[in-house]
C-alpha atoms as a PDB file:
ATOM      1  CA  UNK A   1       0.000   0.000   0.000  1.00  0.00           C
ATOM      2  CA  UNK A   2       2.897   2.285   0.954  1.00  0.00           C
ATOM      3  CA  UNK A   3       5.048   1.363  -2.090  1.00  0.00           C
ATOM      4  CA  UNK A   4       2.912   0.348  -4.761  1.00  0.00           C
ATOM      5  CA  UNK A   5      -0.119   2.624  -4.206  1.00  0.00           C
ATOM      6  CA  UNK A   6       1.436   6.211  -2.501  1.00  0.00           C
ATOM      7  CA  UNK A   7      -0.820   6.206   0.225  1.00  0.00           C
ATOM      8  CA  UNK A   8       1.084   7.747   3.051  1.00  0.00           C
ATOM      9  CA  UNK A   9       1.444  11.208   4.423  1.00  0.00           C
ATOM     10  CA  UNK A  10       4.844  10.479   5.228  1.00  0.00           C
ATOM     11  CA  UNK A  11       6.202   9.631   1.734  1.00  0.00           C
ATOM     12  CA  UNK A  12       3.428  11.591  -0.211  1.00  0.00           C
ATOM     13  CA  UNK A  13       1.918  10.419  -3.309  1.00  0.00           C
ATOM     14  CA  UNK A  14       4.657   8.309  -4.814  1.00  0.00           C
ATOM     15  CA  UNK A  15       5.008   4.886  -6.231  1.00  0.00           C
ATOM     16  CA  UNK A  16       8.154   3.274  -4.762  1.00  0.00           C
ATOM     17  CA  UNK A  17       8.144   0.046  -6.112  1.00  0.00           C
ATOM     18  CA  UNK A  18       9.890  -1.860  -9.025  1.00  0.00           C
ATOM     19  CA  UNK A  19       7.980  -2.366 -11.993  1.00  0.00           C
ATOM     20  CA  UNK A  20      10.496  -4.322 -13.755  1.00  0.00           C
ATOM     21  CA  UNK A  21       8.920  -7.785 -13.363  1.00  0.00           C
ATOM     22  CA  UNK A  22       6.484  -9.274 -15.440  1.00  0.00           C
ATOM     23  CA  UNK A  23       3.064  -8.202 -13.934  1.00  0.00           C
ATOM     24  CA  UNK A  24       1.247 -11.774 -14.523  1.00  0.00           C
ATOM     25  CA  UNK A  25       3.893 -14.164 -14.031  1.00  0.00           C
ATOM     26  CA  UNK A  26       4.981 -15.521 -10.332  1.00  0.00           C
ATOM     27  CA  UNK A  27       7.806 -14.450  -8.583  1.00  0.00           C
ATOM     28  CA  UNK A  28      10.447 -16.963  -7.765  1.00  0.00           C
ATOM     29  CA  UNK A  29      12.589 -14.873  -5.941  1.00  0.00           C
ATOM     30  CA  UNK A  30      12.246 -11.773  -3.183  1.00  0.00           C
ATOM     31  CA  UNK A  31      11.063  -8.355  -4.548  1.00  0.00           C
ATOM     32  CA  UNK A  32      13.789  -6.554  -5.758  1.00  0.00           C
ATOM     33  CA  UNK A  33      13.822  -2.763  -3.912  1.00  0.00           C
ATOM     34  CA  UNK A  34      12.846  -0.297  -5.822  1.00  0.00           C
ATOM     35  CA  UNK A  35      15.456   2.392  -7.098  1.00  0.00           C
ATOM     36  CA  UNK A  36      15.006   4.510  -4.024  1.00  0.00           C
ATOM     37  CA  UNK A  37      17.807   5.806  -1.256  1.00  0.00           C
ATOM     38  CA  UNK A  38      18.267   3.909   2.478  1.00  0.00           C
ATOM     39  CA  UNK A  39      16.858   6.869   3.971  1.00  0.00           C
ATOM     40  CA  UNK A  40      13.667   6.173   2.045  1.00  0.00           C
ATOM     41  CA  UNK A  41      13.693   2.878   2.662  1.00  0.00           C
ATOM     42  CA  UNK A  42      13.768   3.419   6.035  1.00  0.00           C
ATOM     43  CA  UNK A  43      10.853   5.666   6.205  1.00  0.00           C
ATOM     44  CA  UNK A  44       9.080   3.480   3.938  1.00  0.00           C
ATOM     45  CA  UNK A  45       9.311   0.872   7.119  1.00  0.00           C
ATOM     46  CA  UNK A  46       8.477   3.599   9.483  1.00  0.00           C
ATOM     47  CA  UNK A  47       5.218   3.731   7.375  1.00  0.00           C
ATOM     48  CA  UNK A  48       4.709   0.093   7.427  1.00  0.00           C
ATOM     49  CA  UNK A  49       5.285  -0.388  10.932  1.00  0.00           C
ATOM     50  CA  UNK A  50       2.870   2.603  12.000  1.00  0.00           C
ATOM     51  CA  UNK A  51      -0.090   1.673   9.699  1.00  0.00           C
ATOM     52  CA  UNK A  52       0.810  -1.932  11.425  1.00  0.00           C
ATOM     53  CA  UNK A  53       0.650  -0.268  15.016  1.00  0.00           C
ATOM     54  CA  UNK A  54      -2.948   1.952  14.348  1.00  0.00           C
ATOM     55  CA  UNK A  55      -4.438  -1.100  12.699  1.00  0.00           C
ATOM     56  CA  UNK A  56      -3.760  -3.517  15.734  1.00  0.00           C
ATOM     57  CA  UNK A  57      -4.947  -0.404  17.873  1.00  0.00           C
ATOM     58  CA  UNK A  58      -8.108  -0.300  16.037  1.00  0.00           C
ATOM     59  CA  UNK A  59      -8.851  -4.119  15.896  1.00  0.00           C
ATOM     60  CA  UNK A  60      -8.392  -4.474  19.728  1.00  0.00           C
ATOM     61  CA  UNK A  61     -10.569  -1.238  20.269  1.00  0.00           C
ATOM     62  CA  UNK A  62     -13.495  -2.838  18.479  1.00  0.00           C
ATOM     63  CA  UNK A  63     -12.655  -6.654  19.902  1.00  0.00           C
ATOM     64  CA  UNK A  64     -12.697  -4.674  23.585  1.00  0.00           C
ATOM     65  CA  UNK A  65     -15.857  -3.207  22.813  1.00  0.00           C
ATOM     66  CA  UNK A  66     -17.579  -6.740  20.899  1.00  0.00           C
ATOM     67  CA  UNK A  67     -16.822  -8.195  23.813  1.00  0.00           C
ATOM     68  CA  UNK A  68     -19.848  -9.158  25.036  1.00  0.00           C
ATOM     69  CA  UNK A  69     -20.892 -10.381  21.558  1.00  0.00           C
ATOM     70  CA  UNK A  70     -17.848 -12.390  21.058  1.00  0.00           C
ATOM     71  CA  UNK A  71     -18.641 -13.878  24.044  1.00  0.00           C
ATOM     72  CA  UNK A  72     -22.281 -14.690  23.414  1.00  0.00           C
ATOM     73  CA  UNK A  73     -21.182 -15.959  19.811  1.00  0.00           C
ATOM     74  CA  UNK A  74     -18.330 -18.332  21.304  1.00  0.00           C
ATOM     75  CA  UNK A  75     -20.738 -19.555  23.840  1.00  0.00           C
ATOM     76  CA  UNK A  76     -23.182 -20.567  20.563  1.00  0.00           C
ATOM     77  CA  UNK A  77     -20.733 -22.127  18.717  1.00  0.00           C
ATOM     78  CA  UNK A  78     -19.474 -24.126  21.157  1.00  0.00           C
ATOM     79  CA  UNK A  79     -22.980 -25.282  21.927  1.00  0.00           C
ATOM     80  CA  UNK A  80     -24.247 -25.644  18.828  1.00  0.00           C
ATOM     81  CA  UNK A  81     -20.935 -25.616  16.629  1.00  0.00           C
ATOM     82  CA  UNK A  82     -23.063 -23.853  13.326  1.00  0.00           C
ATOM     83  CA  UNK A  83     -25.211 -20.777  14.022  1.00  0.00           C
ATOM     84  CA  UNK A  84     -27.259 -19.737  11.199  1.00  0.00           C
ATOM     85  CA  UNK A  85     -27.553 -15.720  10.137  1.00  0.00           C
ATOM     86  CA  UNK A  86     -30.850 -15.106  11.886  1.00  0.00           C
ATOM     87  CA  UNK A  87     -29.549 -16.699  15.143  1.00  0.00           C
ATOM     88  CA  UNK A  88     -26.728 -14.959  14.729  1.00  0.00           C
ATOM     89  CA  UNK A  89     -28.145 -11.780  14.459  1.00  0.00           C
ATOM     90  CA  UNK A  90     -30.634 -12.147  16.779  1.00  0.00           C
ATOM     91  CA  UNK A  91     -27.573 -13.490  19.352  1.00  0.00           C
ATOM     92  CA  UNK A  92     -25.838  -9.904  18.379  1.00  0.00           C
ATOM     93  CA  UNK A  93     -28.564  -8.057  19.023  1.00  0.00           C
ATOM     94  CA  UNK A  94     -29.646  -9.774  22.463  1.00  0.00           C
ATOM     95  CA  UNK A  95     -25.782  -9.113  23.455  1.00  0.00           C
ATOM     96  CA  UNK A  96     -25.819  -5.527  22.216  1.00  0.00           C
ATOM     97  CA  UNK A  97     -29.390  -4.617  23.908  1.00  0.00           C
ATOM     98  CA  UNK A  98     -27.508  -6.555  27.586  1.00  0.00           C
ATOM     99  CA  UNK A  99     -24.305  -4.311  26.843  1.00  0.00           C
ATOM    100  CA  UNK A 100     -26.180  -1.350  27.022  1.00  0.00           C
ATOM    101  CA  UNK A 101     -28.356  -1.774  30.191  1.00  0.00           C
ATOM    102  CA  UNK A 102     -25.086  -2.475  31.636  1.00  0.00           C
ATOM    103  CA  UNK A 103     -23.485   0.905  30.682  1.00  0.00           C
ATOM    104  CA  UNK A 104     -26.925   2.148  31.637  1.00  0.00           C
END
């Protein structure tokens, strides 16, 4: 996403990547790095690593939050080991309307 697409405030609006390859054909052999300095390389992991960091933020915000639904939806599974949508949904929305008179 960094490289190939230029979407990072960081680096700007640049594609970093080698397009020397054949586009349709398998790579054998590690992606050669693009013609671009160390210093960009480096900041090109910075980038990587902090779009890495916010994502795991965000999935354990929403996991922390689903908790109660997670929990309700484990608990069905393991009971019933399938759970069909309307089940499901009405197992989400059960868990939701409990997490809420809770917080009440």
């Amino acid at each position: 996403m960094v490289t190939q697409y230029g979407m990072s405030p960081l680096l700007g609006p640049a594609t970093l990547q080698n397009t020397g390859a054949a586009m349709f054909l398998p790579e054998m052999q590690p992606a050669p790095r693009g013609d671009y300095s160390e210093r960009t390389a480096q900041s090109i992991d910075e980038e990587v690593r902090r779009l890495l960091s916010e994502s795991e933020q965000r999935v354990r915000a929403t996991l922390t939050a689903s908790r109660a639904q997670l929990d309700a939806l484990a608990g069905a599974l393991l009971e019933h080991e399938t759970v069909e949508r309307s089940a499901l949904l009405a197992l989400l929305n059960r868990s939701q309307a409990a997490a809420l008179q809770l917080a009440s």
